[in-house]
N, C-alpha and C. Protein backbone atom coordinates (compact mmCIF):
# COMPACT_ATOMS: atom_id res chain seq x y z
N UNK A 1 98.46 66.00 100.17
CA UNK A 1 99.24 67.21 100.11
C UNK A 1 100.68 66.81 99.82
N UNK A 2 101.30 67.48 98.73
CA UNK A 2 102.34 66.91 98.46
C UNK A 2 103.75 67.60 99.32
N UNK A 3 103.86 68.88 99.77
CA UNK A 3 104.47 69.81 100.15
C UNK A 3 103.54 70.24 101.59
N UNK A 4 104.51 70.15 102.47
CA UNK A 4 104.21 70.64 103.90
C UNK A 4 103.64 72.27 103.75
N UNK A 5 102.35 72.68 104.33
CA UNK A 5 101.58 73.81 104.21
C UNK A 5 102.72 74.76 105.33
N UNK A 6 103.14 75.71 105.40
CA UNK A 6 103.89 76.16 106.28
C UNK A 6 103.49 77.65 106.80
N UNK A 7 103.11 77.53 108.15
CA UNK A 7 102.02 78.94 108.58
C UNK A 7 103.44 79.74 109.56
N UNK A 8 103.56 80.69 109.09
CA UNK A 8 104.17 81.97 110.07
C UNK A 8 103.37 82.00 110.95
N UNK A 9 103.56 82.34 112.29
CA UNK A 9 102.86 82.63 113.46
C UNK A 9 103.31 84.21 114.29
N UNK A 10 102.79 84.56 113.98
CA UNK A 10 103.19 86.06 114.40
C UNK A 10 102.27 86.87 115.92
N UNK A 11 103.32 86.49 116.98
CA UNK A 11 102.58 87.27 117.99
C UNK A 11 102.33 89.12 118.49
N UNK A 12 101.17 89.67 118.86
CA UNK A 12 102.22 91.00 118.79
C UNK A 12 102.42 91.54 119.77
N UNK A 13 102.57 90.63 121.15
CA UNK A 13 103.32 90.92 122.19
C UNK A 13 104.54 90.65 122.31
N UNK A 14 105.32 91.72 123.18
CA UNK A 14 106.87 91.62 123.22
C UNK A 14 106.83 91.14 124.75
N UNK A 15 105.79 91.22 125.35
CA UNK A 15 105.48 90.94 126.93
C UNK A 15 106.11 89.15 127.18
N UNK A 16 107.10 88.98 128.24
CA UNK A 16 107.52 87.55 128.54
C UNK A 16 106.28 86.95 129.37
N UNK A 17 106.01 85.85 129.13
CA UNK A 17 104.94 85.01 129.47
C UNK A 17 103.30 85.49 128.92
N UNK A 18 103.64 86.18 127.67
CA UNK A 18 101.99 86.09 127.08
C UNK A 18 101.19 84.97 126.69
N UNK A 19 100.21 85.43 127.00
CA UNK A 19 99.07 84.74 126.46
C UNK A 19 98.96 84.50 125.01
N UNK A 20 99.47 85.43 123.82
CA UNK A 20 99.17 85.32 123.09
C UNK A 20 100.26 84.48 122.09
N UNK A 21 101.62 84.73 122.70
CA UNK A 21 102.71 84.01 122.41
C UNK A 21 102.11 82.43 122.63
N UNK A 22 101.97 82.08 124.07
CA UNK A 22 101.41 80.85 124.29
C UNK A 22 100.12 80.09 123.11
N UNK A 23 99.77 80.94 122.64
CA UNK A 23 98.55 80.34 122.25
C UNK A 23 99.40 80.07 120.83
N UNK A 24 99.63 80.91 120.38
CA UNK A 24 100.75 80.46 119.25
C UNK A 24 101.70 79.29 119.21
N UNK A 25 102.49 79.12 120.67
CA UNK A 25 103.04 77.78 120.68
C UNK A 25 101.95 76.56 120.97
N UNK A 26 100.87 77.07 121.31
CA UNK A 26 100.21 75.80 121.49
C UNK A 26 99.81 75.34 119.98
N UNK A 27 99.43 76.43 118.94
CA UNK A 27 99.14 76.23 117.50
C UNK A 27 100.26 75.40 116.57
N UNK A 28 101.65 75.81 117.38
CA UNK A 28 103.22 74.45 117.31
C UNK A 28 102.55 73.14 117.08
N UNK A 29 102.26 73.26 118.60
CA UNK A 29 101.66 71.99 119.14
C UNK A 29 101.03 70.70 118.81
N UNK A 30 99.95 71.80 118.15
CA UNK A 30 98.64 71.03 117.83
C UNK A 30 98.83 70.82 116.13
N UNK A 31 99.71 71.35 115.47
CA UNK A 31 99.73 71.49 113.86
C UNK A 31 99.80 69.91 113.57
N UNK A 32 99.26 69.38 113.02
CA UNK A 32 99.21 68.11 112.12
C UNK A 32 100.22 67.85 111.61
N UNK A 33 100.63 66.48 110.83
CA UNK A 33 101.22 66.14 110.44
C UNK A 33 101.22 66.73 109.17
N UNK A 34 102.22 67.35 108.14
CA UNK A 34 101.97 68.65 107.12
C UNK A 34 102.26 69.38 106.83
N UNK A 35 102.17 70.04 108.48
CA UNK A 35 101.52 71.70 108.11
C UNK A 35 103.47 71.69 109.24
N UNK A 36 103.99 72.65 108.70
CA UNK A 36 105.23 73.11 109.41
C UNK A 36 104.71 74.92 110.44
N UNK A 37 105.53 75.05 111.22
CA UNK A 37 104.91 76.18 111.79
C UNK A 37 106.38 76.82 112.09
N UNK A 38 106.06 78.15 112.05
CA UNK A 38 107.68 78.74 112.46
C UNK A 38 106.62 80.46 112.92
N UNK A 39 107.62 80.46 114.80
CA UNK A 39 107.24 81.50 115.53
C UNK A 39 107.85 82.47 114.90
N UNK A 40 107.49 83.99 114.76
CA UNK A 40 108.26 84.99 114.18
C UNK A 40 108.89 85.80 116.05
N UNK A 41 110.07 86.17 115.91
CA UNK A 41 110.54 86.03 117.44
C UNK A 41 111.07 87.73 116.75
N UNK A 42 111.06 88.40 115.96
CA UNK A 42 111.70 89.77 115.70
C UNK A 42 111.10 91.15 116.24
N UNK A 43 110.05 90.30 116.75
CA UNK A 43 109.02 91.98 116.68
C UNK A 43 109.57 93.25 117.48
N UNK A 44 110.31 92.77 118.37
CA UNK A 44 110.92 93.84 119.59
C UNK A 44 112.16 94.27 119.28
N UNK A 45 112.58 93.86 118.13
CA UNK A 45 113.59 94.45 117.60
C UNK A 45 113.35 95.31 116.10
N UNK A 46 112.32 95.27 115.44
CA UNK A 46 112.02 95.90 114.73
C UNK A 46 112.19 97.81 114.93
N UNK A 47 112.88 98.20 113.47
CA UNK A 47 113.12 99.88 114.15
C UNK A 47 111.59 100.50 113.82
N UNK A 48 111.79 101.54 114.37
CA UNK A 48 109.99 102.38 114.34
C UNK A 48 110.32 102.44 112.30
N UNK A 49 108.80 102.03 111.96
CA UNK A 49 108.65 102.61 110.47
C UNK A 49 108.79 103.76 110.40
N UNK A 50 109.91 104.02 109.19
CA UNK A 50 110.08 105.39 108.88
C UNK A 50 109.94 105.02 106.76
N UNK A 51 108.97 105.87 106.09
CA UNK A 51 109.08 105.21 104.64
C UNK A 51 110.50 105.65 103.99
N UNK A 52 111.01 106.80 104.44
CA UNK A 52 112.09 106.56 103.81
C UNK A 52 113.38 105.76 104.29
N UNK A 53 112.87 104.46 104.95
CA UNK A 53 113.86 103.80 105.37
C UNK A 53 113.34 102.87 104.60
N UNK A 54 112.33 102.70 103.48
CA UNK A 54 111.84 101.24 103.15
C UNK A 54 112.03 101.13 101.44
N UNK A 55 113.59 101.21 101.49
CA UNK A 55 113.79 100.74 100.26
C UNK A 55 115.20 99.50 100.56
N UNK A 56 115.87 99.34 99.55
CA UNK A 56 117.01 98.68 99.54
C UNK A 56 118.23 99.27 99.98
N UNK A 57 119.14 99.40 100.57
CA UNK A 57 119.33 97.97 101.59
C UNK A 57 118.13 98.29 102.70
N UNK A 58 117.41 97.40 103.15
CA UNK A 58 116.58 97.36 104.23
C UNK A 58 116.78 96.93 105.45
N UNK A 59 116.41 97.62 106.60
CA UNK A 59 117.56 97.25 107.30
C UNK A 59 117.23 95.52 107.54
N UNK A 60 118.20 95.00 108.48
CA UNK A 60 118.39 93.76 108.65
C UNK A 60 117.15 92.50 109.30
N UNK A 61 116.85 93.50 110.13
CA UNK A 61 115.65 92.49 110.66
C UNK A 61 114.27 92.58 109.95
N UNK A 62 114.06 93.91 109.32
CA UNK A 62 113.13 94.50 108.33
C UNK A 62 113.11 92.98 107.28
N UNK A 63 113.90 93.03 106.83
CA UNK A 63 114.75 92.16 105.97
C UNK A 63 114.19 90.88 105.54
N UNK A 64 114.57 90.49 106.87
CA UNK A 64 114.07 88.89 107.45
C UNK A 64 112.65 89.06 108.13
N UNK A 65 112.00 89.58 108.74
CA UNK A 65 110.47 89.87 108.35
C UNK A 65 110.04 89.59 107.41
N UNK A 66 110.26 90.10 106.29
CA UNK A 66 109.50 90.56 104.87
C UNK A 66 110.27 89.00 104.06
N UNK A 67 111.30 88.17 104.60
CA UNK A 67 111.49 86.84 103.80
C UNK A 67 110.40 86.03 104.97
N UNK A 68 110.63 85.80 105.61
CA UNK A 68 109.44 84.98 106.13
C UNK A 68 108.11 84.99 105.88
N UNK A 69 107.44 86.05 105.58
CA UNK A 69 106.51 86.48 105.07
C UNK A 69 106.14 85.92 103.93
N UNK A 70 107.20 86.15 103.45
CA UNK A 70 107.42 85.46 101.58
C UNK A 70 107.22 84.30 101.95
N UNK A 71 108.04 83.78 102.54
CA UNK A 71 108.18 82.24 102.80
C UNK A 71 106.91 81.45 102.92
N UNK A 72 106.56 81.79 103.67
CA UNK A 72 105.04 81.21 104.26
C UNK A 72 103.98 81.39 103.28
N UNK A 73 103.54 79.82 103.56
CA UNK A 73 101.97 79.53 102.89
C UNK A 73 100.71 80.27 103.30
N UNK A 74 101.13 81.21 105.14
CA UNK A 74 100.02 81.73 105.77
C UNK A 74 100.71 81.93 106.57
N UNK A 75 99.64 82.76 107.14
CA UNK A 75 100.08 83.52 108.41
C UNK A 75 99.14 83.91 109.55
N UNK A 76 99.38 83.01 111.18
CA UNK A 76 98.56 83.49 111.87
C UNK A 76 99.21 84.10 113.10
N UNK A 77 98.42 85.36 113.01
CA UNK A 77 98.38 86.45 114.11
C UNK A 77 97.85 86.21 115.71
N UNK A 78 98.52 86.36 116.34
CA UNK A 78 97.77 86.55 118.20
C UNK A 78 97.90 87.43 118.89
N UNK A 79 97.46 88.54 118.98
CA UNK A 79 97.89 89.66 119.38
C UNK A 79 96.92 90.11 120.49
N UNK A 80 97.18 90.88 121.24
CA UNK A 80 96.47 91.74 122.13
C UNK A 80 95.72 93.16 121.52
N UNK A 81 94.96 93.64 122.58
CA UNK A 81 94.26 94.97 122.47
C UNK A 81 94.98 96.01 123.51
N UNK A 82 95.32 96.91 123.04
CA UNK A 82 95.92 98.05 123.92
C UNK A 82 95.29 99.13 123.48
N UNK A 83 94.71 99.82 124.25
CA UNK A 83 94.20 101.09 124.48
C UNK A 83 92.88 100.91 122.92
N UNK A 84 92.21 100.24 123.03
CA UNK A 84 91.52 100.12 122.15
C UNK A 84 91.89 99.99 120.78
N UNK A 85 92.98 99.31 120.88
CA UNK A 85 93.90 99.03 119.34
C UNK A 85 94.37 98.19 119.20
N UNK A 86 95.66 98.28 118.78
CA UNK A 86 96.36 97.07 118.17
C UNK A 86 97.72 97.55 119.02
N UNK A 87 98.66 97.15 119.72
CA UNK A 87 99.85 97.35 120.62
C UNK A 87 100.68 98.26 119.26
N UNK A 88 101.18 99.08 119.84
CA UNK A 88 102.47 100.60 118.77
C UNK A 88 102.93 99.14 117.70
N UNK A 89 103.83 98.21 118.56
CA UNK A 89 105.10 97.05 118.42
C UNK A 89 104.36 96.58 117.26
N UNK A 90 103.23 96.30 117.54
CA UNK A 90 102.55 94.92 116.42
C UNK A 90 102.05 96.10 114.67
N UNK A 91 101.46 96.98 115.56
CA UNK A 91 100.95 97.96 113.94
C UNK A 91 102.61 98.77 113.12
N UNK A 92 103.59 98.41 114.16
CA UNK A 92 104.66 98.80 113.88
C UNK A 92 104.89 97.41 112.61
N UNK A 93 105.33 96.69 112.99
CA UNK A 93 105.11 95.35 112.21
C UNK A 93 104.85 95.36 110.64
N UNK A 94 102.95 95.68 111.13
CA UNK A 94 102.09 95.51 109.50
C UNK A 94 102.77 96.68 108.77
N UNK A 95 103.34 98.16 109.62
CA UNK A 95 103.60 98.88 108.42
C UNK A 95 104.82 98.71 107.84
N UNK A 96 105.49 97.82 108.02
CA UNK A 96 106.83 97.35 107.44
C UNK A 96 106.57 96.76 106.51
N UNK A 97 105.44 95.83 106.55
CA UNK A 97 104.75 95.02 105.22
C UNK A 97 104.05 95.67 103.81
N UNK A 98 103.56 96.65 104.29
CA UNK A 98 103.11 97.42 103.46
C UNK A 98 104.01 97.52 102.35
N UNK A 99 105.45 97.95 102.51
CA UNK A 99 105.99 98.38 101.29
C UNK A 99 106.42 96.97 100.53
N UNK A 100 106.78 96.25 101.09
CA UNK A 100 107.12 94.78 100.47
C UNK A 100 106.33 93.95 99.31
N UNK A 101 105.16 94.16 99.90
CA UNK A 101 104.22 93.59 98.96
C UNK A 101 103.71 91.52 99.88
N UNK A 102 105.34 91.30 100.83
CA UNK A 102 104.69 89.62 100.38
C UNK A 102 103.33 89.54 101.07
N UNK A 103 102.67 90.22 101.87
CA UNK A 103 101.47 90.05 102.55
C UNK A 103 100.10 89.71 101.25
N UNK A 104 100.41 90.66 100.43
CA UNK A 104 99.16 90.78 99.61
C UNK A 104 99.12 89.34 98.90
N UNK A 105 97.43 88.66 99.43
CA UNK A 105 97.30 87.65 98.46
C UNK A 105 97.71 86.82 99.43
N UNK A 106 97.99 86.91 100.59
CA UNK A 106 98.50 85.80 101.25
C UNK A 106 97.69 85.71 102.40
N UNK A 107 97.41 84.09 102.62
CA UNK A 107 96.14 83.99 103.33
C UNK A 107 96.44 84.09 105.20
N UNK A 108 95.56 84.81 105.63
CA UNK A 108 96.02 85.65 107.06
C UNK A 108 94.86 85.24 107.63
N UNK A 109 94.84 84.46 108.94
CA UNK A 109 93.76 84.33 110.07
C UNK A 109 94.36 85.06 111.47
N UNK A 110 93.61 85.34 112.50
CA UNK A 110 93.83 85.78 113.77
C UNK A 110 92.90 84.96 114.76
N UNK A 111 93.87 84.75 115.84
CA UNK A 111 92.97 83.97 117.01
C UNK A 111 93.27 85.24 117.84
N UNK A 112 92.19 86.03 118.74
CA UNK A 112 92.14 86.71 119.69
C UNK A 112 91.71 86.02 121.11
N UNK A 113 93.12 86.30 122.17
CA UNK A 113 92.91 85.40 122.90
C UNK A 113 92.50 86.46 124.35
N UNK A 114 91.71 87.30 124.34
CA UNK A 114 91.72 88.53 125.55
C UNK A 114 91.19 87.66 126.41
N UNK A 115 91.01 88.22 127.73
CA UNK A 115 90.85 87.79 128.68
C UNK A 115 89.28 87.80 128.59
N UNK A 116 88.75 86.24 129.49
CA UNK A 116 87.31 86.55 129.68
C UNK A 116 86.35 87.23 130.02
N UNK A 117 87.65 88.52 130.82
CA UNK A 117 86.31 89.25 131.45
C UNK A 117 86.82 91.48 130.85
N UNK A 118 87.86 90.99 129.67
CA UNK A 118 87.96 92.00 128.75
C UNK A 118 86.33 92.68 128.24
N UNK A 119 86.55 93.80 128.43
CA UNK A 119 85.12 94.33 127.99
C UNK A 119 84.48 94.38 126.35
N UNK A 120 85.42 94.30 125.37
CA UNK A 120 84.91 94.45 124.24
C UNK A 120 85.47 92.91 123.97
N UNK A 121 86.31 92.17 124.63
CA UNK A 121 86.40 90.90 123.74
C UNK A 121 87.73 91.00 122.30
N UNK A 122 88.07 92.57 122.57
CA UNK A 122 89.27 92.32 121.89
C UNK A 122 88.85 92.90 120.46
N UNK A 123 87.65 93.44 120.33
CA UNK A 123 86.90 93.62 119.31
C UNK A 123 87.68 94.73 118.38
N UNK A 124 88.21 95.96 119.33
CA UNK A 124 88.24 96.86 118.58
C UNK A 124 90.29 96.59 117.84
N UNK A 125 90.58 95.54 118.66
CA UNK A 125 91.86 94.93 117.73
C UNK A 125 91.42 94.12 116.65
N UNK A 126 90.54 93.51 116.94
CA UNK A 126 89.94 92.55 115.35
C UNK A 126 89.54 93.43 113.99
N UNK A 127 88.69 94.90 114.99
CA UNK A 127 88.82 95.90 113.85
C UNK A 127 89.89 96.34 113.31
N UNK A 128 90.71 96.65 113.77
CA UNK A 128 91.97 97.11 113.36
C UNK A 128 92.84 96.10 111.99
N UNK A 129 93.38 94.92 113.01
CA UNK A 129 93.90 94.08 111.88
C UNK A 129 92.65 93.76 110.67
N UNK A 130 91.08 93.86 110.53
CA UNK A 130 91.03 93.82 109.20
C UNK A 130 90.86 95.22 108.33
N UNK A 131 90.74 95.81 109.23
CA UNK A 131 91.04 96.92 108.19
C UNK A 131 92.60 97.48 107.86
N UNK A 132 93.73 97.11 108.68
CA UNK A 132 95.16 97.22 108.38
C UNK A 132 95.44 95.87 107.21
N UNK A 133 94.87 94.66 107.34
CA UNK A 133 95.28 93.54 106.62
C UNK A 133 94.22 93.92 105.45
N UNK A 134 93.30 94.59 104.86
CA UNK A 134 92.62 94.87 104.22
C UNK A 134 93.18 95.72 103.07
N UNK A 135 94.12 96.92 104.29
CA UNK A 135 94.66 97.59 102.96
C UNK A 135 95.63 97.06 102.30
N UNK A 136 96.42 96.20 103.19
CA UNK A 136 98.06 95.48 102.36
C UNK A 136 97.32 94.62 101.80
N UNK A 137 95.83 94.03 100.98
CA UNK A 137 95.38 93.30 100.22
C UNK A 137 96.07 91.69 100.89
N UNK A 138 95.76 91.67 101.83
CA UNK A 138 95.88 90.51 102.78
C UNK A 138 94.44 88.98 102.37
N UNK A 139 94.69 87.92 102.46
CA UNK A 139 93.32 87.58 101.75
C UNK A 139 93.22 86.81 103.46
N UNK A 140 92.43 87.71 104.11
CA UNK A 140 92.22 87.13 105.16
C UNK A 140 90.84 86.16 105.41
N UNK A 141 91.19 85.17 105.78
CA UNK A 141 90.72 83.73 105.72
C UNK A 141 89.33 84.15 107.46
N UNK A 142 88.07 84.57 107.28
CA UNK A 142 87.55 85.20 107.80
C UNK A 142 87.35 83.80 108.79
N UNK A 143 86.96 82.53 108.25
CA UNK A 143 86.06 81.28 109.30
C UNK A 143 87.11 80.87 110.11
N UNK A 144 88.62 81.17 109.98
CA UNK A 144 89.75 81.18 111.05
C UNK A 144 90.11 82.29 111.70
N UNK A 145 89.24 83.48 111.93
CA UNK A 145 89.12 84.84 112.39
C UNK A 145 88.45 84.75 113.98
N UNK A 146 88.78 83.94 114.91
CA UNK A 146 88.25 83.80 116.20
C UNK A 146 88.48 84.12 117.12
N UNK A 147 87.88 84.30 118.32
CA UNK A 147 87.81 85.11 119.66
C UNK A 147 87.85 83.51 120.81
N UNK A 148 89.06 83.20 121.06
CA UNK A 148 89.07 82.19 122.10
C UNK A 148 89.30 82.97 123.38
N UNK A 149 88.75 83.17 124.44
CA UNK A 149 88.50 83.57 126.05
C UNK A 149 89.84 83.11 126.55
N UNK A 150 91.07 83.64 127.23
CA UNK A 150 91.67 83.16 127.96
C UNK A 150 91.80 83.45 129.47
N UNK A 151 92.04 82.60 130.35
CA UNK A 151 92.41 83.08 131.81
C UNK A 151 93.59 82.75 131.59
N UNK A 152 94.21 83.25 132.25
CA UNK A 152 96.15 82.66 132.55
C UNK A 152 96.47 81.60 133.29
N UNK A 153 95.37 81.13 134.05
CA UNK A 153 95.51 79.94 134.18
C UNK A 153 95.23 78.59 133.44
N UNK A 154 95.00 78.73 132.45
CA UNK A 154 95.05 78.29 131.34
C UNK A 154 95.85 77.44 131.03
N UNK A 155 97.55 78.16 131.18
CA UNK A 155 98.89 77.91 131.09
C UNK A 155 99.44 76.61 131.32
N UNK A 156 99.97 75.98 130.85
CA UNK A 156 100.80 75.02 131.45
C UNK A 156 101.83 75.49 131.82
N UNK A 157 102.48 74.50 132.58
CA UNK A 157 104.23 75.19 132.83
C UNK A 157 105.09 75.04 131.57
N UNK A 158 104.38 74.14 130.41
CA UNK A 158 105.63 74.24 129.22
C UNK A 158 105.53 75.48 128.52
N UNK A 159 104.59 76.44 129.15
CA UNK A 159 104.38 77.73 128.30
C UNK A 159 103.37 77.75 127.08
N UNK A 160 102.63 76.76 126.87
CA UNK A 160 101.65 76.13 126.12
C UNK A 160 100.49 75.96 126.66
N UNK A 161 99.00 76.25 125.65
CA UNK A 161 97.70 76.31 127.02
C UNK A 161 97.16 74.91 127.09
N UNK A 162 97.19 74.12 128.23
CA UNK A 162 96.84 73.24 128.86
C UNK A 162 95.26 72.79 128.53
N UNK A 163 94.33 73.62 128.38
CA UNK A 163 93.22 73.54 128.84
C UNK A 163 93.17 72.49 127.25
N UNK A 164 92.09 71.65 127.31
CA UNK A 164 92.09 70.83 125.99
C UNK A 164 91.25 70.85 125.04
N UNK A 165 89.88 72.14 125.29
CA UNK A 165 89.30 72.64 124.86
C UNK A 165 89.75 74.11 124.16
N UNK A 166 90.33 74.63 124.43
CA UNK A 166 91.26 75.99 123.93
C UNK A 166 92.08 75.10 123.22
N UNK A 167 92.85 74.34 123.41
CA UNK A 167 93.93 73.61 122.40
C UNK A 167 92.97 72.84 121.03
N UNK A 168 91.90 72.35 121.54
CA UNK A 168 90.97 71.44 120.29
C UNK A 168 90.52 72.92 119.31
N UNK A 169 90.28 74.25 119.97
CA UNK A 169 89.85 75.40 119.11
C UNK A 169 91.16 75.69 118.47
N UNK A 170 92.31 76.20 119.02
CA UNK A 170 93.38 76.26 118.10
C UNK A 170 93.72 75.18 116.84
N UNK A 171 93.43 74.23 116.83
CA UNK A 171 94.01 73.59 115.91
C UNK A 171 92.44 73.17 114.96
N UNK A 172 91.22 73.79 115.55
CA UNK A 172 90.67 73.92 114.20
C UNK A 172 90.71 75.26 113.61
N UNK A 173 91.55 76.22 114.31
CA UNK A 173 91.61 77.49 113.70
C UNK A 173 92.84 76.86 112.56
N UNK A 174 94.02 76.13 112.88
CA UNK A 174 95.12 75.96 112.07
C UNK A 174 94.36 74.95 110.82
N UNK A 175 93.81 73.90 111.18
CA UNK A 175 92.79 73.18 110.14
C UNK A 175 92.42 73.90 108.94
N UNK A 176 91.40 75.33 109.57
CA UNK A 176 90.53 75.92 108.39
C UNK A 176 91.56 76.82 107.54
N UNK A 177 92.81 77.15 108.25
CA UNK A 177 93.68 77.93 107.84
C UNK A 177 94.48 76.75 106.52
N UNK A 178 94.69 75.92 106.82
CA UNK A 178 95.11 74.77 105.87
C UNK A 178 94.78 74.45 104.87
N UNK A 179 93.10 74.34 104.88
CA UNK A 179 91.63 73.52 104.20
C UNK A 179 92.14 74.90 103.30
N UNK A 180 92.71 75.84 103.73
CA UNK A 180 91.77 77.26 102.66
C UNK A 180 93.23 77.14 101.46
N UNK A 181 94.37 77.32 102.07
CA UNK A 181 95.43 77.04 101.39
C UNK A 181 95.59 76.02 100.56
N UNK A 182 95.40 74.99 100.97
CA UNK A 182 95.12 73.58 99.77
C UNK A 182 93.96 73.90 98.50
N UNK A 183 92.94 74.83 99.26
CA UNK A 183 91.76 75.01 98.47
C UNK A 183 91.84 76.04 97.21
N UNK A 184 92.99 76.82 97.84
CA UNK A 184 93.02 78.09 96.69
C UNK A 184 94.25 78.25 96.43
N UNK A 185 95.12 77.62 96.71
CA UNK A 185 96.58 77.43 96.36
C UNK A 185 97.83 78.58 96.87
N UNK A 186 99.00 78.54 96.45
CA UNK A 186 99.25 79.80 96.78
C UNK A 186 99.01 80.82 96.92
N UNK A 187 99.89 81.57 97.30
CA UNK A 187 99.26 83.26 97.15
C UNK A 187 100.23 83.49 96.04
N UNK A 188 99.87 84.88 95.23
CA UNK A 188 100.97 85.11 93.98
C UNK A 188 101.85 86.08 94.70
N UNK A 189 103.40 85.39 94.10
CA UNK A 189 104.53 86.27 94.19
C UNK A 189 104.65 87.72 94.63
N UNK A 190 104.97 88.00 95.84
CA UNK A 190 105.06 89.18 95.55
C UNK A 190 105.58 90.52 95.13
């Protein structure tokens, strides 16, 4: 690989001490020698989508969303299930992408990290992001599309998950996310 693969990591909790944030820094962690990783830290400052706010000038953090986006070779998601969905904050997010375009064509995995004893497993958020990443023509990378079980004790104190079996699954989720990018090259411009 001649050029470091570089994955956005996008959590869509604004909650301090998530699970899903964590699992994302553990995906830091575990990234190979390569692959660069950069947390997206804006989400709680994002304003509610309004479309006629989504042209030029855009606002500022909108902004820088939609360049990182660009930026990145990929992009992986960790998000929670709320009320049988996807959290307001996080679907707030994808519809900012929509008008931009850099999503489309750009290769998107999700690790769902709900709790073990969550009743659907987080299912009806997995529905969601592929049918939301479906319509922004997202080329979501389905064999890095996984359901890892978390307890919170899990945790280490560096805020990273400890357990070394959840950490060996994250970083073959970042692997297949890699393998697919090397395999099919960029995504086109958007």
């Amino acid at each position: 690989m001649s050029a470091a693969t570089s994955i956005l990591l996008v959590s869509g909790s604004t909650r301090g001490g998530s699970t899903n944030t964590a699992v994302l820094r553990t995906a830091q962690a575990v990234a190979p020698d390569g692959v660069s990783t950069s947390l997206y830290e804006g989400l709680a400052q994002l304003p509610a989508f309004n479309p006629d706010h989504d042209h030029d000038p855009l606002p500022t953090v909108v902004a820088e969303l939609r360049e990182q986006v660009a930026a990145a070779d990929a992009v992986l998601i960790c998000t929670p299930e709320y009320a049988g969905g996807l959290p307001g904050s996080f679907k707030n997010l994808l519809d900012w992408t929509v008008g931009g375009g850099e999503i489309s064509g750009k290769p998107v995995a999700w690790i769902n990290a709900s709790s073990v004893a969550a009743p659907t497993g987080g299912a009806d958020a997995h529905a969601a992001l592929a049918r939301v990443l479906g319509y922004v023509e997202a080329a979501v990378v389905e064999p890095a599309c996984v359901r890892i079980p978390m307890r919170r004790d899990a945790l280490g104190p560096d805020g990273t998950v400890a357990d070394p079996e959840i950490r060996e699954r994250v970083a073959e989720v970042i692997a297949v996310l890699v393998h697919h990018v090397e395999t099919h090259g960029p995504a086109p411009a958007g």
